[in-house]
C-alpha atoms as a PDB file:
ATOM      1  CA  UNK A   1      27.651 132.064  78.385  1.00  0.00           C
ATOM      2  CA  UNK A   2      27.885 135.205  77.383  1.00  0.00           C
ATOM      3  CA  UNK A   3      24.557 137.598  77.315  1.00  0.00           C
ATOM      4  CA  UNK A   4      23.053 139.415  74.265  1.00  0.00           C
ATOM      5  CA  UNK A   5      20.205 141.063  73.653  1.00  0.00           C
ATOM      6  CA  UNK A   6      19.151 138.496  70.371  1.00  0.00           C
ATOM      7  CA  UNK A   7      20.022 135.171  70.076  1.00  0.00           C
ATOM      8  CA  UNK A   8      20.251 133.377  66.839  1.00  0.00           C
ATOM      9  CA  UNK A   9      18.546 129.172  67.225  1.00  0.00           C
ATOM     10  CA  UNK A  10      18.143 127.173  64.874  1.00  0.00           C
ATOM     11  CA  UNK A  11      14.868 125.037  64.625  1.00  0.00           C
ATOM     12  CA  UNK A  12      15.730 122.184  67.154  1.00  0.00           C
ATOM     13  CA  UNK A  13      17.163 125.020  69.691  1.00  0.00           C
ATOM     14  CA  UNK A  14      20.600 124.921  68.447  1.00  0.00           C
ATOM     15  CA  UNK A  15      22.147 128.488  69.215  1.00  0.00           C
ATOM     16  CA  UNK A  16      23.670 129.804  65.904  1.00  0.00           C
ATOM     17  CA  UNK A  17      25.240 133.242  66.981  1.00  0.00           C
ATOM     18  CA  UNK A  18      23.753 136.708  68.207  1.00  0.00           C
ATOM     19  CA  UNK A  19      22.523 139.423  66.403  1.00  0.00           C
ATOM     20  CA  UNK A  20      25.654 140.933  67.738  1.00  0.00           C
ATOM     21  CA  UNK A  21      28.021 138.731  66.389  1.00  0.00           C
ATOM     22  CA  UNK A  22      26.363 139.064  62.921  1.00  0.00           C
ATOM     23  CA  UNK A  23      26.438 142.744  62.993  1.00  0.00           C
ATOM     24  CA  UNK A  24      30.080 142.792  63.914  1.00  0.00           C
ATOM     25  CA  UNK A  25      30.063 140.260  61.157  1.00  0.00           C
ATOM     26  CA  UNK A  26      28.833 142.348  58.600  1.00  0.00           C
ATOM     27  CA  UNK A  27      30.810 145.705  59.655  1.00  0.00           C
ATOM     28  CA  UNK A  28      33.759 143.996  59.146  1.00  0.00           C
ATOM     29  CA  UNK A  29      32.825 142.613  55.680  1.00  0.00           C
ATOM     30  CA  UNK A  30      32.452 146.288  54.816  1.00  0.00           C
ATOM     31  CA  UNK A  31      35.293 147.325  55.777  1.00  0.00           C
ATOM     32  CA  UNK A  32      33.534 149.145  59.294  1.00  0.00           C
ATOM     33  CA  UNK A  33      34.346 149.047  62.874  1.00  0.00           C
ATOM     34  CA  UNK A  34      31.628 147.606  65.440  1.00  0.00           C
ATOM     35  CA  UNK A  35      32.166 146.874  69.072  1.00  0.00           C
ATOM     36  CA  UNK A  36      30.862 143.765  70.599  1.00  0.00           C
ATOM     37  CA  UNK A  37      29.805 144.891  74.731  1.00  0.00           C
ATOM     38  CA  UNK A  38      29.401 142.039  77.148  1.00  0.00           C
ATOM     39  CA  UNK A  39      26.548 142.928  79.720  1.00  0.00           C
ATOM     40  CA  UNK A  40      26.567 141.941  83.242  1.00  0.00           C
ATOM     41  CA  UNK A  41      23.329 140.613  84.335  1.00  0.00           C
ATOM     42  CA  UNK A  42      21.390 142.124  87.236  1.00  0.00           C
ATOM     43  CA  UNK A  43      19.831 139.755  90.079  1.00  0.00           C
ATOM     44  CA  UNK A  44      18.194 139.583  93.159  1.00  0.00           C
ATOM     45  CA  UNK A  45      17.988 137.517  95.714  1.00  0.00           C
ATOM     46  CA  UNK A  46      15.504 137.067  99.268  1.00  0.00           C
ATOM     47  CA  UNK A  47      16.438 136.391 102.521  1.00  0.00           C
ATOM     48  CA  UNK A  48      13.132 135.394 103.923  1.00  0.00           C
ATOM     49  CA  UNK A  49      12.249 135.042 107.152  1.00  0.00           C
ATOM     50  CA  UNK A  50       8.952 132.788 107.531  1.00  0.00           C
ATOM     51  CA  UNK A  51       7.670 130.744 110.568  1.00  0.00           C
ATOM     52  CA  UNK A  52      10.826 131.540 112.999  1.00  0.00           C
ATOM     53  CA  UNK A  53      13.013 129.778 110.031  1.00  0.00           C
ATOM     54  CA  UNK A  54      14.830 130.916 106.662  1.00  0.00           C
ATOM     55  CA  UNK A  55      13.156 129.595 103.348  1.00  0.00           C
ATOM     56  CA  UNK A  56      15.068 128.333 100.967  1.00  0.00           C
ATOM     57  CA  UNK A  57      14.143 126.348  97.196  1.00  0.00           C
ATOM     58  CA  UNK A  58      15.493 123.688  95.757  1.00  0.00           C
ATOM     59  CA  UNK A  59      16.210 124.616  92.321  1.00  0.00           C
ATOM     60  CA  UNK A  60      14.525 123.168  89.144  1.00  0.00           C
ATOM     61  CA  UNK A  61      16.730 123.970  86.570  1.00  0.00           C
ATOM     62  CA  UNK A  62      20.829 124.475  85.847  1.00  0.00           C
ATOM     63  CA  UNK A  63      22.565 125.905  87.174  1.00  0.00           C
ATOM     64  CA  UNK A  64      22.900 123.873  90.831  1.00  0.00           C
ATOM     65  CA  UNK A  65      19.834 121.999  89.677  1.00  0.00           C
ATOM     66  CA  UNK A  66      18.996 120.277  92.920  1.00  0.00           C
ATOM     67  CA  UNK A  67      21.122 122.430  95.183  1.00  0.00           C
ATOM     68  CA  UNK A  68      19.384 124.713  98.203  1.00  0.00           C
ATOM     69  CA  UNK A  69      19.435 128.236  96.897  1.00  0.00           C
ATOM     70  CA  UNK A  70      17.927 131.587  98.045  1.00  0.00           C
ATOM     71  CA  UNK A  71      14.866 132.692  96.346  1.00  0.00           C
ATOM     72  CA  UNK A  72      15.697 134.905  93.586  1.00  0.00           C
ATOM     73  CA  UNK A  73      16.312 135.862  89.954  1.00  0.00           C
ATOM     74  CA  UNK A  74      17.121 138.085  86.885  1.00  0.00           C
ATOM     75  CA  UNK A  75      15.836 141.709  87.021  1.00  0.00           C
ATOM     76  CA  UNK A  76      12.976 142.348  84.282  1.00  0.00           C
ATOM     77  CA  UNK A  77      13.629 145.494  82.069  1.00  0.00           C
ATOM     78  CA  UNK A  78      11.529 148.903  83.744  1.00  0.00           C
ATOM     79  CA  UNK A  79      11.792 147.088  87.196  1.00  0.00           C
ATOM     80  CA  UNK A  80      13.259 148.120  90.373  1.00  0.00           C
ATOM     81  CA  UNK A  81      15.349 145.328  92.328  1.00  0.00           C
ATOM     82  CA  UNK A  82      12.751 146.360  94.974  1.00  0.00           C
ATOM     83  CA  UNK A  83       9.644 145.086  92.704  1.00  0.00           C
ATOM     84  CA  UNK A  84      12.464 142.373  91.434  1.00  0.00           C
ATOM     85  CA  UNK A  85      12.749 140.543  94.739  1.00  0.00           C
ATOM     86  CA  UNK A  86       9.275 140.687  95.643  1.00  0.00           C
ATOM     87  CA  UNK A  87       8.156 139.263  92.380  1.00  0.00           C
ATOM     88  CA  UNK A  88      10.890 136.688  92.336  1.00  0.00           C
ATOM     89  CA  UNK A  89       9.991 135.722  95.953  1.00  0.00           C
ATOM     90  CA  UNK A  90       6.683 135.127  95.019  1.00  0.00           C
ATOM     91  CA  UNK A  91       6.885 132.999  91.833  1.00  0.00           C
ATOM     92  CA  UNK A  92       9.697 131.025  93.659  1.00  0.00           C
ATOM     93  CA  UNK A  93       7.672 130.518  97.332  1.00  0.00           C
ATOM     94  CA  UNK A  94       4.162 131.621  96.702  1.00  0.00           C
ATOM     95  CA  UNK A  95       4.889 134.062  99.803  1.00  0.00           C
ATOM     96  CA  UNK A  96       4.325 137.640  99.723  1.00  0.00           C
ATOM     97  CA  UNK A  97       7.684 139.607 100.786  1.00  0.00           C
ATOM     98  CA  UNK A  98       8.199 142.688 102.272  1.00  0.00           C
ATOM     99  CA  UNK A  99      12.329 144.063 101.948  1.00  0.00           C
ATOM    100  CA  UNK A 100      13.221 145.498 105.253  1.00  0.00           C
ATOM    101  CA  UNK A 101      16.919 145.815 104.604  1.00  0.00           C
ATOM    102  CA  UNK A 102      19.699 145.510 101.840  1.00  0.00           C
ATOM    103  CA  UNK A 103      22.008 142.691 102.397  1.00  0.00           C
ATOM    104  CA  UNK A 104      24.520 144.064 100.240  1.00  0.00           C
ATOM    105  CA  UNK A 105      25.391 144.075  96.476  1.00  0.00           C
ATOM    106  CA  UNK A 106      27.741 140.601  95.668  1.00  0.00           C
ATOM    107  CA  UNK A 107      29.205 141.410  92.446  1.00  0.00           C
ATOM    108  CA  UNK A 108      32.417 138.560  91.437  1.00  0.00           C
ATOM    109  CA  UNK A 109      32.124 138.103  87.683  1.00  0.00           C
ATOM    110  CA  UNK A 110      32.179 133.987  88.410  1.00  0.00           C
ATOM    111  CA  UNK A 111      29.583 134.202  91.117  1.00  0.00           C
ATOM    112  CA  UNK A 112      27.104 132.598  89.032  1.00  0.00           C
ATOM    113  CA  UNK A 113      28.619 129.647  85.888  1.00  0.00           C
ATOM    114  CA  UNK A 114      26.424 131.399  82.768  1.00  0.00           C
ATOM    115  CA  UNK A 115      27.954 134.670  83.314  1.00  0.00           C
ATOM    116  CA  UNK A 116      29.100 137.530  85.241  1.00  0.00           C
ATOM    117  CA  UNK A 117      25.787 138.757  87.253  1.00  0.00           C
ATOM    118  CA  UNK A 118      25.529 141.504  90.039  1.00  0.00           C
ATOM    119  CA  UNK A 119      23.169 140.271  92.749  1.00  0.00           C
ATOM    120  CA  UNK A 120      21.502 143.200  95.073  1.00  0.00           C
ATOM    121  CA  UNK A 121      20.220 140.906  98.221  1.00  0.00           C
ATOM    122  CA  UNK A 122      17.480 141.781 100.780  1.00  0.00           C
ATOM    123  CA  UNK A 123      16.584 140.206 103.988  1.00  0.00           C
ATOM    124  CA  UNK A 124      12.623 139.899 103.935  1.00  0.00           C
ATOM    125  CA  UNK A 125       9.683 138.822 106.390  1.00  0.00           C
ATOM    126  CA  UNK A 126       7.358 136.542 104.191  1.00  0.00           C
ATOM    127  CA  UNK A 127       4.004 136.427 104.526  1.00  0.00           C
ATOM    128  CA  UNK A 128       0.914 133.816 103.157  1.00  0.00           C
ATOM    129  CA  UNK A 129       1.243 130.387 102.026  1.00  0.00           C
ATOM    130  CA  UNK A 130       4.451 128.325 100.918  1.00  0.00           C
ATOM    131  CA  UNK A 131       4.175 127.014  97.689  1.00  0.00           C
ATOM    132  CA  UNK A 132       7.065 126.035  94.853  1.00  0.00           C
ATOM    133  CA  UNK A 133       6.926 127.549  91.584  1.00  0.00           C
ATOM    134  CA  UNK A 134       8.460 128.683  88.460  1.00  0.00           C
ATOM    135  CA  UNK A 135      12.408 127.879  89.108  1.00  0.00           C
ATOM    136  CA  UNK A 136      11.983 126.064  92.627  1.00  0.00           C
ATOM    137  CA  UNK A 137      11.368 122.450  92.462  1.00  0.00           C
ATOM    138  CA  UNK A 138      10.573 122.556  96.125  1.00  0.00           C
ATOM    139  CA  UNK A 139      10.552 125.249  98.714  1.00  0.00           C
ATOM    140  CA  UNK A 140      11.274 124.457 102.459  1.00  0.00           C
ATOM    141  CA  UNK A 141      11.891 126.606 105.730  1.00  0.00           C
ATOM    142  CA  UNK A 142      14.926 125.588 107.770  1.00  0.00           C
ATOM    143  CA  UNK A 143      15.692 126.461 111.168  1.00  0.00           C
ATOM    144  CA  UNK A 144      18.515 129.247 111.194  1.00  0.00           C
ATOM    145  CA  UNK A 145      21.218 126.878 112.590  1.00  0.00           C
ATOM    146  CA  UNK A 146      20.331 124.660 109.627  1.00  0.00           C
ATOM    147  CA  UNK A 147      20.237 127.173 106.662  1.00  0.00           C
ATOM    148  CA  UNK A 148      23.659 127.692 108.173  1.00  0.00           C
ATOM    149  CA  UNK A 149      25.237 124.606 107.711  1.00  0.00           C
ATOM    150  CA  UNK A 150      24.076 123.976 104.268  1.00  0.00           C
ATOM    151  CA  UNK A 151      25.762 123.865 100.620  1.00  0.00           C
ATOM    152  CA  UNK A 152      23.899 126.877  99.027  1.00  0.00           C
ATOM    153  CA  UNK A 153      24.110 127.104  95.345  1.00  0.00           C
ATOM    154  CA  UNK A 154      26.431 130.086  94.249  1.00  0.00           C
ATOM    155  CA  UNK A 155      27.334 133.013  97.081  1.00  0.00           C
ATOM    156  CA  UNK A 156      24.268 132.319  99.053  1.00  0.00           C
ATOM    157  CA  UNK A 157      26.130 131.086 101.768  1.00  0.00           C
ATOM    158  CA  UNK A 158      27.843 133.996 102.223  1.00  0.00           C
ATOM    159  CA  UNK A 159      24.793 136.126 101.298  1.00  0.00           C
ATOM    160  CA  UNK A 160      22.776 134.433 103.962  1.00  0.00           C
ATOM    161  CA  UNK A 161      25.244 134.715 106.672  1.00  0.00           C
ATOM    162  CA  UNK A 162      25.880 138.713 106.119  1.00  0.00           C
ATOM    163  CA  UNK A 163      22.058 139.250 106.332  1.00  0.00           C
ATOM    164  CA  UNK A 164      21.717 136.879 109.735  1.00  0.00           C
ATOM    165  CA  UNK A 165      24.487 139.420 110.807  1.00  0.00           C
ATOM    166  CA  UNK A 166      21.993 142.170 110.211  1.00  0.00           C
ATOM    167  CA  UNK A 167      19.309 141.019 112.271  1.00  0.00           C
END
């Protein structure tokens, strides 16, 4: 899936197009020139550390419904991946997160199935009360030998053994 600014549905939730495509549409009818961009998405992702362990979600929605995952999701417009991570973290877990390092930027365009996105991961110390929300189905806090050993949805295996490096 491709992402653009303005998507077209119909009624029932259909996608029809983009605003893009019908632009480029148009130009062309007229005899014009318009370029169609692709953007990359921009993500975050948490490494949290929480109760001697490493909390993880169980996602809610496709893709990897079901699978364990890293707490984390798209950057809103005007926000820094710092204020990014800590508000994902919290709608995800219901803990409060403070970044004390960059992971590292993962950045393969088929790292995530809807479309090439650029993750910027942090490891974190959480703080408060665990609770599931927004994307997580459930949220849980596995021992670090566990998280380990684990099928992580996307990179986050990877992600989560470069930040355990860190520590």
């Amino acid at each position: 899936m491709e992402r653009h600014l303005l998507v077209v549905k119909a009624p029932d939730g259909a996608e029809i197009g983009s605003f893009a495509e019908e632009v480029k549409r148009l130009a062309e009818e007229h005899g014009l020139k318009a370029e169609l961009h692709r953007c990359v998405g921009l993500t975050v992702d948490a490494v949290i550390i929480y109760n001697n362990g490493i909390v993880l979600i169980r996602r809610k929605n496709e893709p990897f419904k079901d699978h364990y995952a890293l707490p984390g999701g798209f950057v809103e417009y005007g926000e820094t991946v710092e204020q990014a991570v800590v508000r994902e973290a919290r709608e995800e877990t219901g803990l409060n997160v403070r970044p004390i390092k960059l992971v590292g930027v993962y950045s393969k365009p088929n790292r995530d199935p809807r479309g090439h996105t650029v993750t910027v991961a942090f490891l974190c110390i959480g703080e408060g009360e665990l609770k599931a929300g927004d994307d997580a189905r459930e949220v849980f806090v596995f021992p670090v030998d566990e998280a380990l050993k684990l099928p992580l949805a996307f990179d986050h295996g990877k992600i989560l053994h470069d930040a355990l490096e860190l520590r």
